[in-house]
C-alpha atoms as a PDB file:
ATOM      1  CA  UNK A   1       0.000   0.000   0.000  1.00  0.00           C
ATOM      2  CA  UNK A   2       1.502   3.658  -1.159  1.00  0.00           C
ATOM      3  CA  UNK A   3       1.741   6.483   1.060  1.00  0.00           C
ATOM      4  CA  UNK A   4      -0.671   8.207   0.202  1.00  0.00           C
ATOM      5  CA  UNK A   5      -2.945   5.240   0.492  1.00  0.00           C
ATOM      6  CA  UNK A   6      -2.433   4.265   3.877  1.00  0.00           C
ATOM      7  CA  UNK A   7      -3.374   8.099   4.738  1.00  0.00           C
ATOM      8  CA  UNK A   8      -6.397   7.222   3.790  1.00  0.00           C
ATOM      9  CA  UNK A   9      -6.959   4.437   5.583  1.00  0.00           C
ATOM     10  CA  UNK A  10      -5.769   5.759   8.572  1.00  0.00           C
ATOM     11  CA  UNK A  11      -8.092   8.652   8.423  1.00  0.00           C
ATOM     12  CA  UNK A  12     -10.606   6.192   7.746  1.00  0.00           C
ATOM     13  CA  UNK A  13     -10.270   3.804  10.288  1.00  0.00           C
ATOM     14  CA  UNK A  14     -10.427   7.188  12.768  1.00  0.00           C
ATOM     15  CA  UNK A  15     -13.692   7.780  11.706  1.00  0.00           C
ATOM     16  CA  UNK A  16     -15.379   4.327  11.523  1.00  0.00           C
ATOM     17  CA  UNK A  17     -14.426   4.286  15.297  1.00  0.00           C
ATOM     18  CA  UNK A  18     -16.350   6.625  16.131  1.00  0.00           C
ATOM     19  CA  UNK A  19     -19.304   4.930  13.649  1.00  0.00           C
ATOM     20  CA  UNK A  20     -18.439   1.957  15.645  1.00  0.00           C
ATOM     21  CA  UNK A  21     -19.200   3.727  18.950  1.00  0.00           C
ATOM     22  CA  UNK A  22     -15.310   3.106  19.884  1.00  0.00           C
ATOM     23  CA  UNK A  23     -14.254   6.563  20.076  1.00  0.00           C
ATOM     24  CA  UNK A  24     -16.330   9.934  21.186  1.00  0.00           C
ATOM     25  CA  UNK A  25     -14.515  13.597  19.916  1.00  0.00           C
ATOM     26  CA  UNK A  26     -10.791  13.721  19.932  1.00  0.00           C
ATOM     27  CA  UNK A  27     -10.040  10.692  22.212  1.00  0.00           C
ATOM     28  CA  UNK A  28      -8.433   7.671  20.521  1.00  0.00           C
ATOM     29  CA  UNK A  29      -5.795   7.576  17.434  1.00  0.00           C
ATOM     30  CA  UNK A  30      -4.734   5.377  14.916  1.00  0.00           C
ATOM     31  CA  UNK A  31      -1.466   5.121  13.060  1.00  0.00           C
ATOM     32  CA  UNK A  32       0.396   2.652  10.635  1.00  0.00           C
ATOM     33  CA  UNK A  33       3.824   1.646   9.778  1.00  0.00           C
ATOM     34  CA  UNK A  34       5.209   3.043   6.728  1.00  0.00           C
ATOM     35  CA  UNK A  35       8.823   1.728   6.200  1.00  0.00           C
ATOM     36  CA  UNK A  36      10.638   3.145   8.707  1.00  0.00           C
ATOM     37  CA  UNK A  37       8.098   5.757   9.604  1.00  0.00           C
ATOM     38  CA  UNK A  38       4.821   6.352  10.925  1.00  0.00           C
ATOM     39  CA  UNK A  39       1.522   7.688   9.474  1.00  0.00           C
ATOM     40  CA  UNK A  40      -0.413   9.074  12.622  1.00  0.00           C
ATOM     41  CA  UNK A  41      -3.362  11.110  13.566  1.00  0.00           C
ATOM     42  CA  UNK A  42      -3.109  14.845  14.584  1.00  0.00           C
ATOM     43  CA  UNK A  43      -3.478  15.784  17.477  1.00  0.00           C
ATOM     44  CA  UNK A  44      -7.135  17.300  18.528  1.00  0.00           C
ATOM     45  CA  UNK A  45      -8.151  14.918  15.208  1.00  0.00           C
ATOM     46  CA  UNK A  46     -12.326  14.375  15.262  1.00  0.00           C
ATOM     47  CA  UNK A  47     -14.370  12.701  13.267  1.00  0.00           C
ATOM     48  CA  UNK A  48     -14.261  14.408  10.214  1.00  0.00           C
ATOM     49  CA  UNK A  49     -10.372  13.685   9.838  1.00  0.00           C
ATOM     50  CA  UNK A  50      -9.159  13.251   6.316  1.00  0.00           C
ATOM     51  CA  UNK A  51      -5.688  12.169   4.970  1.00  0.00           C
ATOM     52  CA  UNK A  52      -4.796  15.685   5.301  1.00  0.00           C
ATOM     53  CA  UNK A  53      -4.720  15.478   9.169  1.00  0.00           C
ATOM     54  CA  UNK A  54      -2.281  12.461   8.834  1.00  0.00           C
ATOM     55  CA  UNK A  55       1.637  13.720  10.487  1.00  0.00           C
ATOM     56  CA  UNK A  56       4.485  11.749   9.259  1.00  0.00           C
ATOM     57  CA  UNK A  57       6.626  11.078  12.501  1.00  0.00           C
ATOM     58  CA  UNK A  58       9.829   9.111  12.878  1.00  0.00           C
ATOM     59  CA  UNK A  59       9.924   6.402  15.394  1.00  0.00           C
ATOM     60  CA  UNK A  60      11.568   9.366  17.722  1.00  0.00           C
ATOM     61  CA  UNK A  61       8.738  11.614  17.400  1.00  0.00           C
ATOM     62  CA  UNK A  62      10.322  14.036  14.842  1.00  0.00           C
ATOM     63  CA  UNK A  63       7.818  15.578  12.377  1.00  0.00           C
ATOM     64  CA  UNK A  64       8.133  18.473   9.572  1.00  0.00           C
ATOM     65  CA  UNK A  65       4.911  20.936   9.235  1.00  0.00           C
ATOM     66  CA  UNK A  66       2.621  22.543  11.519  1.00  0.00           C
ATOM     67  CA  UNK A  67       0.202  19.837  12.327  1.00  0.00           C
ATOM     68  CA  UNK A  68       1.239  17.989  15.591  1.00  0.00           C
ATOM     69  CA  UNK A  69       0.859  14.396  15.930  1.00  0.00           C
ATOM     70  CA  UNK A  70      -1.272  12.473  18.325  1.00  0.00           C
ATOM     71  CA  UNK A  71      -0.038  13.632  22.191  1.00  0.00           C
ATOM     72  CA  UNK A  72       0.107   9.240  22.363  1.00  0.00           C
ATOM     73  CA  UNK A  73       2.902   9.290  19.294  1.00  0.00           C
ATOM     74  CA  UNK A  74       5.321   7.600  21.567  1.00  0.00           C
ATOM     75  CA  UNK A  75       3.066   4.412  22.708  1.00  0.00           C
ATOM     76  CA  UNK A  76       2.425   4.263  19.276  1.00  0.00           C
ATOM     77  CA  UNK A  77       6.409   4.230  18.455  1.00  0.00           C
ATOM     78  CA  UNK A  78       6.916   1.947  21.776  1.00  0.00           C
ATOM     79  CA  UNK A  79       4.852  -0.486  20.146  1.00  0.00           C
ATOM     80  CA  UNK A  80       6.655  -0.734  16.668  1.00  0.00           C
ATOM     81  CA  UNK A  81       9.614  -0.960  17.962  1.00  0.00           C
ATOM     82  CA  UNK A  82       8.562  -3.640  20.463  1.00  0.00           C
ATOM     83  CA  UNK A  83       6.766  -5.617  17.776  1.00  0.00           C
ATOM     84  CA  UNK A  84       8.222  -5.617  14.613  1.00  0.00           C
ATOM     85  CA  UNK A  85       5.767  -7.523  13.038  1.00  0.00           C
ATOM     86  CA  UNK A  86       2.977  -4.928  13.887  1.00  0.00           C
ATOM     87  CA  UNK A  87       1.713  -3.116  10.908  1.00  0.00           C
ATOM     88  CA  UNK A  88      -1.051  -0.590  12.482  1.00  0.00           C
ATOM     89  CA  UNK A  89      -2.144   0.911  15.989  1.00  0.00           C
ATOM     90  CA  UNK A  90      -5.556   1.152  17.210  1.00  0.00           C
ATOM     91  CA  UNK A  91      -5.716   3.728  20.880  1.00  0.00           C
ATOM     92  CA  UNK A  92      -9.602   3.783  21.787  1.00  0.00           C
ATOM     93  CA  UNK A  93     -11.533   4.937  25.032  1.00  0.00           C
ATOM     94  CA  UNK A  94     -13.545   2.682  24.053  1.00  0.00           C
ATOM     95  CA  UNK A  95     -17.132   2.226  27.029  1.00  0.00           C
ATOM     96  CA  UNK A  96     -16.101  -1.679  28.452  1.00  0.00           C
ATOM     97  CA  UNK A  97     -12.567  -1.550  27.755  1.00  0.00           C
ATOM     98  CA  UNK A  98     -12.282   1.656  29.687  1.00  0.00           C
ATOM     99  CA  UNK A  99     -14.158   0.599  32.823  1.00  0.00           C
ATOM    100  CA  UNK A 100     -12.198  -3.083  32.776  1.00  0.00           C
ATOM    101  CA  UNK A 101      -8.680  -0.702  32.553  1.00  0.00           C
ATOM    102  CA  UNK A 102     -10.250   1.474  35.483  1.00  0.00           C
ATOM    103  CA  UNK A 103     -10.645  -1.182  37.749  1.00  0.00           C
ATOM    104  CA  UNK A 104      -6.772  -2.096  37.071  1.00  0.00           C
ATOM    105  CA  UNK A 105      -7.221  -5.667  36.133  1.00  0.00           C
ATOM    106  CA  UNK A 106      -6.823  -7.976  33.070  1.00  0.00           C
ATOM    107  CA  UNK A 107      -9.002  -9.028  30.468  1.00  0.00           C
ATOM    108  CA  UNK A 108      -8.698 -13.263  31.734  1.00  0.00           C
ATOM    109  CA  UNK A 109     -10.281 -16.118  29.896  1.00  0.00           C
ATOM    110  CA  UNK A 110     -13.358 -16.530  30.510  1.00  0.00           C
ATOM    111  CA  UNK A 111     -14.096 -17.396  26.638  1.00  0.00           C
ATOM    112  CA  UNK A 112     -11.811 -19.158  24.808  1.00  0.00           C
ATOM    113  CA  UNK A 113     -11.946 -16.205  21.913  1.00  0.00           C
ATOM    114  CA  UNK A 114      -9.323 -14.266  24.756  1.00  0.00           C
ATOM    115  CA  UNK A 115      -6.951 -16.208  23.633  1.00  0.00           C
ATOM    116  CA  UNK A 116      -6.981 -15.304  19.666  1.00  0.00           C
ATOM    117  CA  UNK A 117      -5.615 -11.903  21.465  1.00  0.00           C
ATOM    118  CA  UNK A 118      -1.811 -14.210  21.846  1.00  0.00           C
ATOM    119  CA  UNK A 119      -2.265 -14.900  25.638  1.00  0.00           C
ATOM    120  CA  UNK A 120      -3.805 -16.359  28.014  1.00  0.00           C
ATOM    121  CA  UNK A 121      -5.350 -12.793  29.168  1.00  0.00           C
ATOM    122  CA  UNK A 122      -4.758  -9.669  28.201  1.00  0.00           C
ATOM    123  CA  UNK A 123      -3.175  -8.067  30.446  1.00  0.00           C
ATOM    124  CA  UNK A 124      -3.340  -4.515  32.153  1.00  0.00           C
ATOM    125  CA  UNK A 125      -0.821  -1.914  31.987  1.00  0.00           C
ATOM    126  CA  UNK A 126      -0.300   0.779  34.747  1.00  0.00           C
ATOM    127  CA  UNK A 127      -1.442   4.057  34.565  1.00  0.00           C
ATOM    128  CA  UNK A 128       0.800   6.889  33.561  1.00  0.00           C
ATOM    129  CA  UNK A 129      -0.095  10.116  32.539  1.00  0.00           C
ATOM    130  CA  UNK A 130      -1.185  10.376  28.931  1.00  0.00           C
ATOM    131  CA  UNK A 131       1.456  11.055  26.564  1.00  0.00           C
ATOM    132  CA  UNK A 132       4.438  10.191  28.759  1.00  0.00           C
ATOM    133  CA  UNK A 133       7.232   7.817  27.958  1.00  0.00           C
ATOM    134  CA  UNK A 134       6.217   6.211  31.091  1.00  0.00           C
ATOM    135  CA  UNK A 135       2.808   4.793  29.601  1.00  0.00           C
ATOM    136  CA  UNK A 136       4.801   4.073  26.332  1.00  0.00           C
ATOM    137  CA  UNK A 137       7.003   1.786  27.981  1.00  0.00           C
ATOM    138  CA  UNK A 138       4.215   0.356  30.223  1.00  0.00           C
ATOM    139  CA  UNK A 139       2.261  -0.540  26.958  1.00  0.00           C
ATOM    140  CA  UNK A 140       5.040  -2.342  25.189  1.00  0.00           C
ATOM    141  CA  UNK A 141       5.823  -4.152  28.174  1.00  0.00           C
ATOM    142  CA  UNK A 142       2.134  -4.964  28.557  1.00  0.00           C
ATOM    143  CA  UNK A 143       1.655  -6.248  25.512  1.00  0.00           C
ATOM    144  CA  UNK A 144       4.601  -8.222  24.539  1.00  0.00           C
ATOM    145  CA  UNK A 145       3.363 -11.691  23.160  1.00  0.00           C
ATOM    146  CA  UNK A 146      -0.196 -10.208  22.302  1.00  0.00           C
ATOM    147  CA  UNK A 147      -2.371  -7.881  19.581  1.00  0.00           C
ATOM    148  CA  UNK A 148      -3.699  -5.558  22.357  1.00  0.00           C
ATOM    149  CA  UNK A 149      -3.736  -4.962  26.357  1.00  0.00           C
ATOM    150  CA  UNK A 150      -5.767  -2.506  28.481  1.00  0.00           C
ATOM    151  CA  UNK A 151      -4.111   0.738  30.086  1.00  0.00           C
ATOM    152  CA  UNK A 152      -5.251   1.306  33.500  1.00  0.00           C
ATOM    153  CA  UNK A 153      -7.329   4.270  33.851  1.00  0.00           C
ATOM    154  CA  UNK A 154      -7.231   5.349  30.301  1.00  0.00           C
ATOM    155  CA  UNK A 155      -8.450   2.413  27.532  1.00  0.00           C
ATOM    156  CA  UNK A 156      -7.157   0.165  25.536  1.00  0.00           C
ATOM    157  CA  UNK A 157      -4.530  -0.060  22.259  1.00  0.00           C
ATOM    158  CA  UNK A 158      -3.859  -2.959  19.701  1.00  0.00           C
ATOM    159  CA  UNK A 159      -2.400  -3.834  16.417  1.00  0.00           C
ATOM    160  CA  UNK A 160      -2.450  -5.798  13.523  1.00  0.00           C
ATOM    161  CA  UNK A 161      -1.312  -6.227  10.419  1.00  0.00           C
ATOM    162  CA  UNK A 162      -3.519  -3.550   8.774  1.00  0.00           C
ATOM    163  CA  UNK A 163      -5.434  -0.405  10.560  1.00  0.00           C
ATOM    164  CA  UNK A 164      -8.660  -2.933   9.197  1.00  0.00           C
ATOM    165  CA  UNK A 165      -7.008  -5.269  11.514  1.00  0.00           C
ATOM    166  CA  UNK A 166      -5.865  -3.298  14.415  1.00  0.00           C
ATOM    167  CA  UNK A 167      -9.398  -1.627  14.121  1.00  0.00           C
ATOM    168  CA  UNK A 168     -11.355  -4.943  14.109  1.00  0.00           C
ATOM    169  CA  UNK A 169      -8.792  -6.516  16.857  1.00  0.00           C
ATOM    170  CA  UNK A 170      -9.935  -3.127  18.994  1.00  0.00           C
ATOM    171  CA  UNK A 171     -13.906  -3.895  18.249  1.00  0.00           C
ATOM    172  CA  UNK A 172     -13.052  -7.708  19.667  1.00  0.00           C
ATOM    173  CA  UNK A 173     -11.624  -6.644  22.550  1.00  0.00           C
ATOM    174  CA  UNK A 174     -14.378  -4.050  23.454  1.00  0.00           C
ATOM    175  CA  UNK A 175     -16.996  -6.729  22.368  1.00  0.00           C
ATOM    176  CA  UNK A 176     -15.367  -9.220  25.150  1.00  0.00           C
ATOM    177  CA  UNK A 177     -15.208  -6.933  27.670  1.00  0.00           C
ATOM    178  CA  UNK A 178     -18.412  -5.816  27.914  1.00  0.00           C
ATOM    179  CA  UNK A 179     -19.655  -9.767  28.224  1.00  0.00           C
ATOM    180  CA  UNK A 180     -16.982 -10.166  31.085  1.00  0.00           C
ATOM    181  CA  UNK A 181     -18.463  -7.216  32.763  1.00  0.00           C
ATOM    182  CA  UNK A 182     -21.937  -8.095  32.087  1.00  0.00           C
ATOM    183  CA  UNK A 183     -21.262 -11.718  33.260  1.00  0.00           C
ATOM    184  CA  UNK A 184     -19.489 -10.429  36.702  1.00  0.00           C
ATOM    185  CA  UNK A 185     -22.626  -7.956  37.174  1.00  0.00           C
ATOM    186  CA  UNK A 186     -24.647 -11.124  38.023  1.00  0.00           C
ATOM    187  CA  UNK A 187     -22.043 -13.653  39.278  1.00  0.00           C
ATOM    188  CA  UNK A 188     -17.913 -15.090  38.979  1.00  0.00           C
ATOM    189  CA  UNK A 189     -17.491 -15.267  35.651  1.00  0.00           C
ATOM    190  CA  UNK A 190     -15.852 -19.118  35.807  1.00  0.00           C
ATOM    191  CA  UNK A 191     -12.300 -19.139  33.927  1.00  0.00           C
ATOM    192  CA  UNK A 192     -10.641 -21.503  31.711  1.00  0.00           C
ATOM    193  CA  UNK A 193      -8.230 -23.572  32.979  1.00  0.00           C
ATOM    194  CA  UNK A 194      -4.710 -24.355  31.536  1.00  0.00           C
ATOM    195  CA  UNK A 195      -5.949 -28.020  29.671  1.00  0.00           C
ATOM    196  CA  UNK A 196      -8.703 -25.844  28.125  1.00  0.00           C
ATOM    197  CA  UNK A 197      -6.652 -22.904  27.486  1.00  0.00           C
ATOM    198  CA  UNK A 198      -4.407 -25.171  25.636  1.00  0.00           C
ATOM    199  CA  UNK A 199      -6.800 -27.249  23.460  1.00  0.00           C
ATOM    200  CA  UNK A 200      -8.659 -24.021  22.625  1.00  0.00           C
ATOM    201  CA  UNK A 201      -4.930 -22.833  21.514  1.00  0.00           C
ATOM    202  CA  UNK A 202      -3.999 -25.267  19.368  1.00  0.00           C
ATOM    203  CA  UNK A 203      -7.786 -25.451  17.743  1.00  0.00           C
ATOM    204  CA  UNK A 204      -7.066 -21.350  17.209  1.00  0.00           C
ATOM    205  CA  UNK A 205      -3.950 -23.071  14.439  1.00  0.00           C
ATOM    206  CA  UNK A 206      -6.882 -23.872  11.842  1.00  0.00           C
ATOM    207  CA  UNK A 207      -9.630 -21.361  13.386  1.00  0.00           C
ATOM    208  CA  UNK A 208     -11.191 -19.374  10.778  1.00  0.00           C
ATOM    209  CA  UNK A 209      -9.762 -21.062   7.541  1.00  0.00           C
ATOM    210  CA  UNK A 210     -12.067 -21.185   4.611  1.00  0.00           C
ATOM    211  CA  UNK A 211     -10.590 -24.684   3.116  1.00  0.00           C
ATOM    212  CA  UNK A 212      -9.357 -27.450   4.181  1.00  0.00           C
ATOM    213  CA  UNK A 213      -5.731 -27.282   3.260  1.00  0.00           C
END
């Protein structure tokens, strides 16, 4: 994908989130990899962002122009850097992921599709103040060995291989954690354990293929 593609998509995937109901005003950003730099948001971006509000950044945060990036530029860099593989970042506020991260405590697996995140929970980071290299580091540590982890206090960030991925990894995660809340409103949600975690895993090997080779 060209340049000047991908600053489409990023723009685009801004606003779907918040057609998605993952994102309300200027909370939330998305970026993607682009060689050895990184398309992001603005900062202050709403929904009504168009390629034109994507900043160029280096994995340091340098930019040319006027138009600042996203104040979370360097959990999205922390995450790149961490995870090489990693082609887009989702950052949401997102309603369930948001009250999980505010009580300080992982996503566990209650249902086996937790695991399709790369772990056997996802886990919680702990709060820093937006923006700092604190939370960046906190976030790459966090989510080492998965697509996405919580941020205490805050929300949630992911990413994939795509900003279609990293934004449908984010709905997924927002999706579970609602049904882990809603199942805790009423009782103990009960939690795999390790024999199930690890048939579930390697059944997750062929998950979701359309043929049979």
């Amino acid at each position: 994908m060209g340049k000047d593609e991908l600053r489409r998509e990023v723009s685009r995937v801004y606003r779907e989130l918040a057609v998605r109901g993952l994102n309300i005003g200027s909370a939330g950003n998305v970026s993607a990899r682009s060689g050895d730099r990184v398309l992001i948001t603005c900062s202050g971006a709403t929904g009504d962002i168009t390629e034109d509000d994507i900043v160029e950044i280096d994995l340091d945060g340098a930019f040319a122009g006027n138009l600042k990036p996203s104040s979370e530029w360097a959990m999205h860099a922390a995450l790149y850097k961490a995870a090489p593989h990693a082609q887009a970042v989702v950052h949401t506020h997102s309603d369930a992921c948001t009250a999980l991260a505010c009580l300080g405590e992982p996503l566990p697996a209650f249902h086996y599709m937790v695991l399709a995140f790369g772990g056997d929970a996802v886990r919680c980071a702990p709060y820093y103040t937006f923006g700092s290299p604190e939370l960046a580091e906190a976030a790459a540590e966090a989510i080492a060995g998965s697509t996405a982890c919580l941020l205490a206090n805050h929300g949630m960030i992911c990413h994939g291989r795509s900003p279609q991925a990293a934004l449908d990894t984010a709905q997924r995660l927002e999706v579970l954690s609602r049904q882990y809340l809603l199942a805790r409103s009423v009782g103990q949600p009960q939690i795999l354990g390790p024999a199930e975690i690890a048939d579930a895993r390697a059944r997750f090997t062929t998950y979701g293929r359309r043929t049979a080779t």
